[in-house]
Protein backbone atom coordinates (compact mmCIF):
# COMPACT_ATOMS: atom_id res chain seq x y z
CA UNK A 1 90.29 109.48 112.48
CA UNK A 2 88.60 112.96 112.72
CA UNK A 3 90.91 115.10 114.88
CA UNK A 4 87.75 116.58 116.43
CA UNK A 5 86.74 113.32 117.84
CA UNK A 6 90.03 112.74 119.18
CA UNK A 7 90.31 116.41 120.97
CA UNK A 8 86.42 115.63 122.81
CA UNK A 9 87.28 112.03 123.61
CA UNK A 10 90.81 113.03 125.29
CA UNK A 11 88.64 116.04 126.87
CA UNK A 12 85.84 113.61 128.05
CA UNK A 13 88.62 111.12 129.62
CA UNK A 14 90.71 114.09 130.87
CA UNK A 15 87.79 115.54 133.30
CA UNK A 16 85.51 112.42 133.55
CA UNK A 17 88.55 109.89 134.46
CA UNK A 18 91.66 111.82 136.14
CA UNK A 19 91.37 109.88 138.84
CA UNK A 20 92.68 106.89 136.85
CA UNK A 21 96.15 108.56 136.79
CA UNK A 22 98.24 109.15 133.63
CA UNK A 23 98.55 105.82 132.29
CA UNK A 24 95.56 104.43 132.83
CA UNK A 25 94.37 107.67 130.77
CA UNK A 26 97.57 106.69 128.23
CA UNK A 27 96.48 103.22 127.83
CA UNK A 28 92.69 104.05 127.71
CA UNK A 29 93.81 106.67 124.79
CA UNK A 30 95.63 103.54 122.88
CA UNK A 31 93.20 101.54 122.64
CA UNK A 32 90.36 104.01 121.15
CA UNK A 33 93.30 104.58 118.30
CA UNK A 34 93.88 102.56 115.01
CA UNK A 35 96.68 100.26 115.28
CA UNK A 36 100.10 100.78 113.89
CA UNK A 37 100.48 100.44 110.29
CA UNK A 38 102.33 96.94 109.12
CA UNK A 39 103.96 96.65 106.17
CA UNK A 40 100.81 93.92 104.55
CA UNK A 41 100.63 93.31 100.87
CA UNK A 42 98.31 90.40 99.37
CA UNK A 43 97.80 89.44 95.90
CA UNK A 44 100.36 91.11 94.35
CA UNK A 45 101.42 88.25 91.88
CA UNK A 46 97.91 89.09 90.47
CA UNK A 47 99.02 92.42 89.51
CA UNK A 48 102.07 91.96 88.33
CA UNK A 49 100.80 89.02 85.94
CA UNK A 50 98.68 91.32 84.94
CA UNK A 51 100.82 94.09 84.03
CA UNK A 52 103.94 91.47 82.94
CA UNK A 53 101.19 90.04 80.49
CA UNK A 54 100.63 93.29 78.72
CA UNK A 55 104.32 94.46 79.02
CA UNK A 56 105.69 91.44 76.68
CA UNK A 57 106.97 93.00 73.74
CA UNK A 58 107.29 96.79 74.93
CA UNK A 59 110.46 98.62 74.37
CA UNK A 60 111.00 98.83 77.63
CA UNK A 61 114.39 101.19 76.96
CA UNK A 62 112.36 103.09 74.19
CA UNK A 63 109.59 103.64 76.88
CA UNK A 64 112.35 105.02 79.41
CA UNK A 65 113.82 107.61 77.25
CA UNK A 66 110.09 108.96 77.43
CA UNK A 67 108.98 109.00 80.70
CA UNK A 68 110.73 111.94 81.56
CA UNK A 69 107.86 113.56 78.90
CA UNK A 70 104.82 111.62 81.01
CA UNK A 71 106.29 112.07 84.51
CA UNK A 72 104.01 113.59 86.96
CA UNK A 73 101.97 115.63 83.80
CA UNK A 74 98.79 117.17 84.04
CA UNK A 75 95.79 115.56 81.94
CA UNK A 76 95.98 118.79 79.84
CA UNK A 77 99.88 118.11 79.67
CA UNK A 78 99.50 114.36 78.60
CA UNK A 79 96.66 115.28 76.27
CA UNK A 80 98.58 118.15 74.28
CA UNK A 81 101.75 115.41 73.97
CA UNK A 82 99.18 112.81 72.34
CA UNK A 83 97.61 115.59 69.99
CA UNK A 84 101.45 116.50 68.86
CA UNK A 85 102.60 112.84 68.76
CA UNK A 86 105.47 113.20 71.47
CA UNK A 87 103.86 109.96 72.66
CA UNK A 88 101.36 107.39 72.38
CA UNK A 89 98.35 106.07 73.95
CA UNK A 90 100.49 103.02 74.50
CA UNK A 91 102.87 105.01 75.74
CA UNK A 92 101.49 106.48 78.24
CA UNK A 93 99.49 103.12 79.96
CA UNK A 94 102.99 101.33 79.53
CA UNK A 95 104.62 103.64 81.42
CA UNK A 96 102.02 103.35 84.23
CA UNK A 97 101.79 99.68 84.38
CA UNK A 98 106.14 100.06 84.60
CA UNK A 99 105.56 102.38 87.57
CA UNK A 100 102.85 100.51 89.27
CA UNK A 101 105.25 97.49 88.80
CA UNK A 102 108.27 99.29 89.94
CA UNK A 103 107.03 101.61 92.49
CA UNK A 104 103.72 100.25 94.12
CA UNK A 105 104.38 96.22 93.54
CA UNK A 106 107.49 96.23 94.59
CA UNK A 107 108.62 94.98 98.10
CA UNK A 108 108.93 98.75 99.46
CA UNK A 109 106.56 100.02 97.29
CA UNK A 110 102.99 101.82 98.47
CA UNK A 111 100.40 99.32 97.68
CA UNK A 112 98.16 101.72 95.88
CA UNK A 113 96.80 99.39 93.12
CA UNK A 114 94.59 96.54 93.37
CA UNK A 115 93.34 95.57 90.13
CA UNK A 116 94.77 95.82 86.97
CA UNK A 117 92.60 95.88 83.45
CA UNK A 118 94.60 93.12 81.39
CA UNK A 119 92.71 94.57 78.42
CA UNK A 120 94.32 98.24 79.19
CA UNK A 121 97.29 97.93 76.16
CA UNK A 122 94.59 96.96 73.55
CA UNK A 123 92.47 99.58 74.30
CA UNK A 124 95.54 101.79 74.20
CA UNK A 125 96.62 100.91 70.54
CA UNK A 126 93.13 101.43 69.64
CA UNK A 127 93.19 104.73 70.36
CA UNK A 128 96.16 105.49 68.12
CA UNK A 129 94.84 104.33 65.60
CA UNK A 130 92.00 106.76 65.41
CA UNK A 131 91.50 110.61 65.92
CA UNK A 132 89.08 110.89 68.95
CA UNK A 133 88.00 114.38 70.83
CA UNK A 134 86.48 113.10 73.56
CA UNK A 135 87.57 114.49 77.16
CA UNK A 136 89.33 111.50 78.32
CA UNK A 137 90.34 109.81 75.22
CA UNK A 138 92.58 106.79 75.40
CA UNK A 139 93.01 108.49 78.63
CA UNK A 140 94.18 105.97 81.75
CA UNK A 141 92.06 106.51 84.83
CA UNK A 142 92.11 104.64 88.24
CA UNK A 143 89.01 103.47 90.10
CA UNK A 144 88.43 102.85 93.82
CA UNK A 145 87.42 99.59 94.86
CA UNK A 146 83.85 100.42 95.42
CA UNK A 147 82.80 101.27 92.22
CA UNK A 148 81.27 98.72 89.94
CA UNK A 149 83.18 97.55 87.05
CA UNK A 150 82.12 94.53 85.08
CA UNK A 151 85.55 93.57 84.10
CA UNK A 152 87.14 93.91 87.26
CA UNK A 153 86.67 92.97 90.93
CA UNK A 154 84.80 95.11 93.47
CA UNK A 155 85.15 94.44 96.68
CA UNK A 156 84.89 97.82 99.25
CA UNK A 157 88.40 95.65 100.36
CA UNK A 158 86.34 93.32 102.21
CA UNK A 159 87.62 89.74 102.03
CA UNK A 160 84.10 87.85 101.18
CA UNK A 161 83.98 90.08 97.99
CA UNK A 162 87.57 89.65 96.49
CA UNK A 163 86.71 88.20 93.85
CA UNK A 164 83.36 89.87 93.29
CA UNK A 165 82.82 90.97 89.45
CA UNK A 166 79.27 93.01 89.40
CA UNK A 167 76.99 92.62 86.08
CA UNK A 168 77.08 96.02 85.49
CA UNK A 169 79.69 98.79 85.53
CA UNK A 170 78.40 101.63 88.08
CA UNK A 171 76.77 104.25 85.90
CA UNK A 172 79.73 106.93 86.35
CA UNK A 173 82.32 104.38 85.15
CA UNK A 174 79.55 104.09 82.02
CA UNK A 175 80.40 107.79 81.66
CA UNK A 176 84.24 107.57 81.72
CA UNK A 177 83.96 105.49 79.10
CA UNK A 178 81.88 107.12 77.40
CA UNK A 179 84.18 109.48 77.44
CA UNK A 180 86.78 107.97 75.80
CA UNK A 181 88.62 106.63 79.37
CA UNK A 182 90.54 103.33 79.78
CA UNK A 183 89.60 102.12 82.78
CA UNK A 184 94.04 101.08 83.78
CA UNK A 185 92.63 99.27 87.27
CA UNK A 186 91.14 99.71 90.69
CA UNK A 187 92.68 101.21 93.91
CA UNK A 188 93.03 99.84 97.35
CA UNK A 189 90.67 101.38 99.97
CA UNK A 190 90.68 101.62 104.05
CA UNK A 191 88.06 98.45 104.23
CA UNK A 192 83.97 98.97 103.62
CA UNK A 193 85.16 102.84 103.25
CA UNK A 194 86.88 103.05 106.66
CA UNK A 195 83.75 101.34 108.33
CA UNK A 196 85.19 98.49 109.04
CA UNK A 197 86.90 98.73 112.53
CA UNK A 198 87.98 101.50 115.13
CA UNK A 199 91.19 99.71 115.05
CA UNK A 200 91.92 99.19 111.31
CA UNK A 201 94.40 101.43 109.94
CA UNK A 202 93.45 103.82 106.77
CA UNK A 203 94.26 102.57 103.71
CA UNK A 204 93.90 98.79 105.13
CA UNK A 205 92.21 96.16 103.44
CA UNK A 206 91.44 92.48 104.12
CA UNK A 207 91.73 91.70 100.12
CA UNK A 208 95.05 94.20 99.39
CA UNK A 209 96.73 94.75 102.82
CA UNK A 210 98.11 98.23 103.50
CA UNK A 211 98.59 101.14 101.49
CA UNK A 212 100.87 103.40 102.68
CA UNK A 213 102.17 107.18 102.43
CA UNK A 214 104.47 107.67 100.02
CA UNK A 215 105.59 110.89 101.94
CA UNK A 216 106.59 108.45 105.28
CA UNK A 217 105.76 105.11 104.69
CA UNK A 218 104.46 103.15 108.17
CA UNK A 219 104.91 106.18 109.90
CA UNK A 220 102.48 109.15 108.06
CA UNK A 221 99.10 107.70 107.52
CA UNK A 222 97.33 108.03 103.64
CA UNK A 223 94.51 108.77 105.71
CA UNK A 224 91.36 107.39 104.07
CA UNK A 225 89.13 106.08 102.73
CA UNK A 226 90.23 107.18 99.25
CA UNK A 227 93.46 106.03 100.03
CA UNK A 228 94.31 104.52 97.13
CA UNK A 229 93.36 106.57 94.59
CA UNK A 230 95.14 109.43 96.15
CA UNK A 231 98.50 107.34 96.35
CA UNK A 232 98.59 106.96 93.35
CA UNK A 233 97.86 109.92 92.34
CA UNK A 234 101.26 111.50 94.10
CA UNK A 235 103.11 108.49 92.86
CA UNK A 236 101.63 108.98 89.20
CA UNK A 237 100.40 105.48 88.30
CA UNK A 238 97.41 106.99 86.25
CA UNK A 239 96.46 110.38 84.75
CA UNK A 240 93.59 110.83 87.13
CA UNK A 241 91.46 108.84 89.67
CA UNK A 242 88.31 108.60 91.59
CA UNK A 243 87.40 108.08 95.23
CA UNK A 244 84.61 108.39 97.36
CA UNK A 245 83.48 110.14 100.17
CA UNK A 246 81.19 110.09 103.25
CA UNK A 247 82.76 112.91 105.18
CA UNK A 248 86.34 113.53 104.38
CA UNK A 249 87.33 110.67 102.66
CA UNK A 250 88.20 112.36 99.49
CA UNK A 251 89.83 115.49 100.92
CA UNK A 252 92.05 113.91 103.74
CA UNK A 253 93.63 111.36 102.02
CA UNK A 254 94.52 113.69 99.17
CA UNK A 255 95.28 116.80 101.34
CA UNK A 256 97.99 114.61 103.07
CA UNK A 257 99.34 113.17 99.68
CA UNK A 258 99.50 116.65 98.26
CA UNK A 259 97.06 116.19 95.49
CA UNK A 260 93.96 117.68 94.24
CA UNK A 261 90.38 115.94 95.67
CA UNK A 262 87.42 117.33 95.07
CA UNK A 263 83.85 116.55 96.41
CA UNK A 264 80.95 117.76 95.01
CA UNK A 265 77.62 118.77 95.65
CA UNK A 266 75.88 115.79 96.72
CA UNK A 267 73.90 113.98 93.78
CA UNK A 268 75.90 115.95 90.83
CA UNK A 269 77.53 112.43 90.15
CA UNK A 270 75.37 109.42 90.10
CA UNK A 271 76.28 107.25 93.28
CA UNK A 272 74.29 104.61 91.65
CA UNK A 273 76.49 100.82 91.93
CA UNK A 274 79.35 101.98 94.62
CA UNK A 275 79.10 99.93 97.75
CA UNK A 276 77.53 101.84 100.51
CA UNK A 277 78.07 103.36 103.68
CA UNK A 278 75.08 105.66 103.69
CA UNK A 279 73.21 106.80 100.48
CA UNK A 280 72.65 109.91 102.50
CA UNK A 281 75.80 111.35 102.45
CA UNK A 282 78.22 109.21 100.41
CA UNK A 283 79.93 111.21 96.78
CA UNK A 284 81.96 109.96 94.10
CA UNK A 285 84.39 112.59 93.46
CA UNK A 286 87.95 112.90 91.31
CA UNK A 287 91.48 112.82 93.22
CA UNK A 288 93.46 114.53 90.84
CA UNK A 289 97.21 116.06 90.24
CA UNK A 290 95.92 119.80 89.46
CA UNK A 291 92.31 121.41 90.00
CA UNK A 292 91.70 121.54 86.12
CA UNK A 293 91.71 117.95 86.05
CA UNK A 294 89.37 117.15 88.44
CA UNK A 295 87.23 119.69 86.81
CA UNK A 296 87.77 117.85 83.38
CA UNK A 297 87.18 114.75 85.17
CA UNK A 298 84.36 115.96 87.17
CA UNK A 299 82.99 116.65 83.61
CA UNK A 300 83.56 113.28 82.09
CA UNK A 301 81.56 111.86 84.93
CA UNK A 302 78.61 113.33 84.68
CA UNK A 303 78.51 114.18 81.12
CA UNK A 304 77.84 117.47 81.10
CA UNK A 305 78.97 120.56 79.05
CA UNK A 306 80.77 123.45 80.33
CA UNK A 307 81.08 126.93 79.72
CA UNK A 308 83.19 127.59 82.59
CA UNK A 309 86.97 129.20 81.96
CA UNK A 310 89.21 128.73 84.09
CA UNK A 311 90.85 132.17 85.17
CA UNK A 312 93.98 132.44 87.29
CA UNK A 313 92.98 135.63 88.90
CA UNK A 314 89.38 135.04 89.83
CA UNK A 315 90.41 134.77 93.64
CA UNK A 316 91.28 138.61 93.55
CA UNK A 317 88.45 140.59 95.55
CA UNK A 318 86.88 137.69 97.00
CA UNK A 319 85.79 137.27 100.19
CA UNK A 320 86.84 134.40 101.76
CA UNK A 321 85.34 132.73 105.16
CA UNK A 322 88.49 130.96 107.40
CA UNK A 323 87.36 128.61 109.49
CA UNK A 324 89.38 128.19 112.60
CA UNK A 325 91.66 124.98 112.76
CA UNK A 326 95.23 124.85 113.47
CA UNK A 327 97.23 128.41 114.57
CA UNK A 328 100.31 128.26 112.53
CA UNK A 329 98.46 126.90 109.30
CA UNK A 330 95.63 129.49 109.79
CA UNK A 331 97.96 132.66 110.13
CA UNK A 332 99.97 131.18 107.34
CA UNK A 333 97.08 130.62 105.02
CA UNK A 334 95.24 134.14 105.80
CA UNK A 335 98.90 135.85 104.87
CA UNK A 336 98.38 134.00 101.71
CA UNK A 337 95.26 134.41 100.76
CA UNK A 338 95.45 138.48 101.87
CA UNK A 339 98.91 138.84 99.59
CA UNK A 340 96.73 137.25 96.31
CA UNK A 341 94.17 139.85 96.79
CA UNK A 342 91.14 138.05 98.83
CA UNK A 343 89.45 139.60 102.00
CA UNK A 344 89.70 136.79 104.37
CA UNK A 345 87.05 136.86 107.16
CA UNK A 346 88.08 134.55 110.22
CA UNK A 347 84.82 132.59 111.80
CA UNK A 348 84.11 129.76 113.98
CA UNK A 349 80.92 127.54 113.18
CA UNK A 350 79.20 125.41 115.53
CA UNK A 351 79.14 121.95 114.18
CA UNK A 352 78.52 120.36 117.72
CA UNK A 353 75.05 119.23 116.63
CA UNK A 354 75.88 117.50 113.41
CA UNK A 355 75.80 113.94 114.25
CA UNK A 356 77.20 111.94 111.00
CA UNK A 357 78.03 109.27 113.17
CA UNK A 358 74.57 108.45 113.84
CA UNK A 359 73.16 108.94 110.00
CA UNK A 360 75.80 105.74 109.73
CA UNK A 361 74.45 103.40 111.97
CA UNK A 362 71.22 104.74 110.63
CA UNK A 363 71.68 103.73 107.38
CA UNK A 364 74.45 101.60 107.17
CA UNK A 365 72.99 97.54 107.44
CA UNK A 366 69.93 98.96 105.23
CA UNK A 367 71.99 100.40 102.22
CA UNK A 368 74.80 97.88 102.55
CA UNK A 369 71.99 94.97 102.29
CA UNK A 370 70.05 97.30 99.55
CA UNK A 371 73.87 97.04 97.56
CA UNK A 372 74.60 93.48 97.98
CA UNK A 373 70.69 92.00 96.69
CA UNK A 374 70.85 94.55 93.75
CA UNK A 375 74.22 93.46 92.80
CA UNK A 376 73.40 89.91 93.49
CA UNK A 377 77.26 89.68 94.63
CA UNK A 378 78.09 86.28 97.13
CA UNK A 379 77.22 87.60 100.54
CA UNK A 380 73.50 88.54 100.57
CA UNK A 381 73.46 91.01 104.21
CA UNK A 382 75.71 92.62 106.60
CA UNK A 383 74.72 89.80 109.03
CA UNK A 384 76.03 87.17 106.74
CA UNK A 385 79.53 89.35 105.88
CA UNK A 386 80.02 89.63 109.88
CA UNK A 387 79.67 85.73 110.49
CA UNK A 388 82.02 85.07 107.42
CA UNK A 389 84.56 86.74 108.51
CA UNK A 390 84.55 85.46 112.27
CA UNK A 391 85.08 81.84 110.46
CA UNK A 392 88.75 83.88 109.74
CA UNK A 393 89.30 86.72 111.47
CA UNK A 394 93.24 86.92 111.23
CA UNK A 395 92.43 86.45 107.40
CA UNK A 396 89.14 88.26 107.29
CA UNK A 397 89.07 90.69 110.29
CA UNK A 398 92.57 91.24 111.04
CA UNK A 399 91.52 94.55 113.51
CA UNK A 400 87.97 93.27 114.62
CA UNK A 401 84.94 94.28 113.26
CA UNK A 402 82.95 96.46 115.50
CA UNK A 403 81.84 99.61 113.45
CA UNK A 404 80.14 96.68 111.18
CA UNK A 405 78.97 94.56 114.19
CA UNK A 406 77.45 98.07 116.21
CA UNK A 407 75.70 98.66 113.03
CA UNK A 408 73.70 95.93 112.88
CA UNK A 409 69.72 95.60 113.80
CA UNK A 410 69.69 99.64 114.62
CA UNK A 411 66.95 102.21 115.59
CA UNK A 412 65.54 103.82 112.11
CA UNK A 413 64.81 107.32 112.80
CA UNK A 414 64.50 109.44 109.07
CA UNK A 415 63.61 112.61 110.93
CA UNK A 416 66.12 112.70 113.18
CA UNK A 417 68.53 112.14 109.78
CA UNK A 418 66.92 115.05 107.95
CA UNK A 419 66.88 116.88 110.98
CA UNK A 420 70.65 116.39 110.98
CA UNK A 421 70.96 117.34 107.60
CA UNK A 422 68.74 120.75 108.00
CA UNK A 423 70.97 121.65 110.98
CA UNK A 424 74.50 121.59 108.49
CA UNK A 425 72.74 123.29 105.72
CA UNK A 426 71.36 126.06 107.71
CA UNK A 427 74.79 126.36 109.89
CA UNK A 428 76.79 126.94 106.58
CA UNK A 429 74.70 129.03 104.67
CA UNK A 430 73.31 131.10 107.30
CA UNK A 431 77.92 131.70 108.17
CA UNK A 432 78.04 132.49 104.35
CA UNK A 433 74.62 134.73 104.03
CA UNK A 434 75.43 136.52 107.47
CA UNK A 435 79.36 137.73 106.58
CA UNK A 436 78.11 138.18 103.01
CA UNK A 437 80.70 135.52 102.41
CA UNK A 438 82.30 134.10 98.57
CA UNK A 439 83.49 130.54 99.93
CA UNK A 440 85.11 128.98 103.05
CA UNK A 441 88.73 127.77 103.33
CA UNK A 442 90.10 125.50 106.29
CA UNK A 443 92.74 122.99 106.45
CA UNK A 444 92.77 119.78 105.32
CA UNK A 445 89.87 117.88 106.56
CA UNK A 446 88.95 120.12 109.46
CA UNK A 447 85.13 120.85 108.56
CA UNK A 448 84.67 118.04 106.42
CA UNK A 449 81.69 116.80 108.29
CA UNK A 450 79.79 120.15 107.31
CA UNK A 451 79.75 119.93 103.92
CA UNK A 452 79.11 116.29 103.90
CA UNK A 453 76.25 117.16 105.97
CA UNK A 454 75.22 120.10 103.91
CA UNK A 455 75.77 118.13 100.61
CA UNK A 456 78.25 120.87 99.92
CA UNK A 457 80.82 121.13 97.18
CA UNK A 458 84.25 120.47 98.70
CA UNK A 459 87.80 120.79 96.94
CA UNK A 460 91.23 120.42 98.84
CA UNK A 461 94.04 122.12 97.30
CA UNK A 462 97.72 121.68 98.02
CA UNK A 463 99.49 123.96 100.12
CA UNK A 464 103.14 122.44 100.57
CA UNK A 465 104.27 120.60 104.07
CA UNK A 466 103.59 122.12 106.96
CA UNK A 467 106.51 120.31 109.66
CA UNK A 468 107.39 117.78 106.91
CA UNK A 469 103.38 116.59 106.52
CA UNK A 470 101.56 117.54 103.55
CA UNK A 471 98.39 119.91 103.86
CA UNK A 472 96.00 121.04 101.92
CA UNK A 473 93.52 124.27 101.94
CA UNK A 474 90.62 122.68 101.62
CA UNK A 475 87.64 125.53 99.87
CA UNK A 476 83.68 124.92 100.40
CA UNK A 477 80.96 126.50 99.53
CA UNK A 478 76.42 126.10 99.26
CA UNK A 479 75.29 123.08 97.76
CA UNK A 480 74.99 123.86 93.79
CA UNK A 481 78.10 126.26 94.52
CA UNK A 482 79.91 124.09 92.61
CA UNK A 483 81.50 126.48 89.51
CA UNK A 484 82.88 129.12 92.49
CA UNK A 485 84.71 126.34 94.76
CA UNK A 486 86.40 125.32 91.19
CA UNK A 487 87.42 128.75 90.02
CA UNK A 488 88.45 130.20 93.27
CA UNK A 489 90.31 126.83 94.35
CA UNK A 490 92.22 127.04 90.61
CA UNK A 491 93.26 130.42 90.70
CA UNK A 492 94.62 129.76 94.66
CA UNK A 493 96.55 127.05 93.26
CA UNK A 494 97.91 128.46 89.59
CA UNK A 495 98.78 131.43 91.96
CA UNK A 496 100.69 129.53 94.95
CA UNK A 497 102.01 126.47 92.68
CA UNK A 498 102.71 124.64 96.12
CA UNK A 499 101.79 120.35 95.67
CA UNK A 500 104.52 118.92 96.98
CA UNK A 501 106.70 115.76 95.26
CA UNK A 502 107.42 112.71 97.59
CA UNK A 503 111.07 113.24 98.65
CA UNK A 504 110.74 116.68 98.83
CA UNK A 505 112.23 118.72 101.29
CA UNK A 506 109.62 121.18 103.42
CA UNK A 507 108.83 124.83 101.86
């Protein structure tokens, strides 16, 4: 949940209700929050058939004595060991089927995976049998849920699609491929992109149960609704991933799993086949170990060239907008940011008028419905989804259903949207234009809602724990801004070197 929304609620309840007395105001508090994570994990015996299928015959103890090579490596990393012949293609999806067996399957483990591709080893042994340039050859990439791929269930976690298998793959996972990728499986997801329910925890689905933070399992939400992909990303079951985002559902799951998400501009990668929130705002976007990859990544998406280099020192001279969030990770991060050479400007901007919440209900039952006809899946509306899954709600609904029941039947109002979106994209660039500014930096998901309103490029960076919780410096810039969010957010990071490992101690 946005911590904004939480500080105006409590405000709201603080002045408008005191005279309920503390624990009316404690209970009232409770009840607006998600429930407490539970320790949920369905079809799992699909998985591991899966991956037990395709294991049969591995060297399991040859495989061992090389995952010390694979373990938590870059793409560039894992691609230069492939070109040299350290290891295999088959190597290197054996040894994440083993960990998404061992680590994420398991009893205790995170419940980051939902589907596995039972064709993943073939394509593998394919690819070492030829020589193949591509960007992501024979390269093993995880998908979130609500991306369309013909092979492999999509559901957006939701319990009357679990078993949905679209026609067509979405046309971005048609560019991974294209790009040489093999698509290893899907990731779990916070249910219908964390539209599901006010209670519903992140990283909760009715079809895979609960992912959960590797960092504090039960305790330290994966935030959402990319919770998946970013899991597994800081538990290495693939080289790279993608997730999706409305307004900080990229950046705040992987800012709090110490890995690289990055956003960006609105449109740059087709949204085309993902299972909607809003077609307004929502962006597929990589979650990554390390910026270059999501830049690579971010390439192999939308199939375009590059002549970009990458160059460690581009954040020197820079000036660099701080937006205000948290005290102790603000003073921290301008010390930082001063020491590696950038002129770091501290700002406030008003974001009070950019109302995301209502572009939702705006759009929400009309997109969904627009999704569900085109992809002729089993439920035809949002109308039909909500009375199938009050025939089983401890099955189906588990937390209730409201954000999906409020959003049916509402008030259509397109100007008031693009009004909405005018008011963002004015606020930021006008901040940028007036301090004559580079790029913006706040934590985490902090101002998340103004690029997604904005359409702005977006990349969260790892910046060690802050109190034993991972955070991220999260750097945005215009829309079409993309090229200067990557280089300055890669030389930050080549420069500070500070993701975090689960089990690590803090910095």
């Amino acid at each position: 949940m946005n911590v904004k929304k939480i500080a105006l609620w409590t405000t709201g309840i603080l002045v408008g209700g005191a005279a309920l007395g503390a624990g009316a105001v404690y209970l009232y508090l409770q009840s607006l929050m998600p429930a407490k994570e539970e320790r949920l994990a369905y079809r799992n015996e699909q998985v591991l058939a899966a991956i037990d299928q395709q294991l049969e015959g591995v060297d399991l103890d040859g495989l061992r004595v090389k995952i010390p090579l694979m373990e938590q490596k870059s793409l560039g990393e894992l691609q230069e060991l492939l070109r040299q012949g350290t290891i295999r293609h088959q190597d290197l999806v054996a040894y994440y089927l083993l960990n998404i067996k061992e680590k994420d399957q398991s009893e205790l483990g995170n419940n980051a995976v939902s589907e596995i591709n039972p064709r993943a080893m073939d394509e593998a042994r394919k690819f070492d049998e030829t020589q193949d340039d591509r960007l992501l050859a024979g390269i093993p990439v995880l998908i979130k849920e609500n991306i369309n791929t013909n092979n492999l269930s999509t559901s957006a976690g939701a319990y009357a699609l679990k078993d949905f298998i679209p026609a067509q793959n979405a046309p971005v996972v048609d560019q991974l491929l294209e790009n040489g990728a093999i698509i290893l499986g899907k990731t779990n997801l916070s249910e219908m992109s964390y539209y599901m329910s006010q209670k519903s925890p992140s990283g909760y689905s009715a079809k895979k149960g609960q992912t959960t933070n590797p960092f504090n399992p039960l305790v330290l939400s994966p935030l959402g609704s990319s919770s998946g992909s970013s899991v597994a990303m800081a538990t290495d079951l693939a080289a790279v991933s993608l997730g999706t985002e409305t307004s900080g559902s990229i950046v705040a799951p992987a800012a709090i799993n110490s890995v690289v998400g990055y956003k960006p501009t609105r449109g740059t990668i087709s949204g085309e086949g993902v299972v909607p929130i809003t077609y307004t705002l929502d962006t597929v976007g990589p979650i990554t170990k390390t910026v270059e990859d999501a830049f690579l990544t971010y390439r192999a998406a939308t199939g375009k060239t590059s002549s970009l280099s990458l160059d460690k020192d581009f954040i020197k001279g820079k000036r660099i907008g701080l937006l205000k969030a948290d005290k102790d990770f603000d003073k921290r991060l301008e010390k930082v940011l001063k020491d590696l050479g950038a002129q770091v400007v501290s700002l406030d901007i008003d974001t009070s008028k950019i109302d995301l919440n209502f572009i939702l209900k705006n759009d929400f039952e009309k997109d969904l419905n627009h999704y569900l006809k085109t992809a002729d899946a089993p439920i035809g509306s949002l109308q039909e989804l909500v009375d199938f899954n009050k025939q089983d709600p401890e099955v189906r609904m588990r937390y209730g259903q409201n954000f999906l029941e409020e959003a049916l039947r509402p008030k259509l109002d397109a100007a008031k949207v693009e009004s909405i979106l005018q008011i963002a994209q004015d606020s930021l660039n006008q901040a940028m234009d007036n301090q004559k500014l580079d790029i913006l930096v706040a934590k985490d998901n902090y101002y998340a809602h103004l690029a997604a309103g904005a359409g702005a490029p977006e990349l969260t960076v790892p910046f060690g724990l802050q109190e034993e919780i991972p955070v991220g410096a999260t750097f945005f810039a215009k829309a079409g801004q993309d090229e200067t969010v990557i280089q300055i957010a890669y030389s930050f990071e080549q420069l500070t070197q500070l993701r975090a490992l689960p089990g690590e101690k803090e910095f």
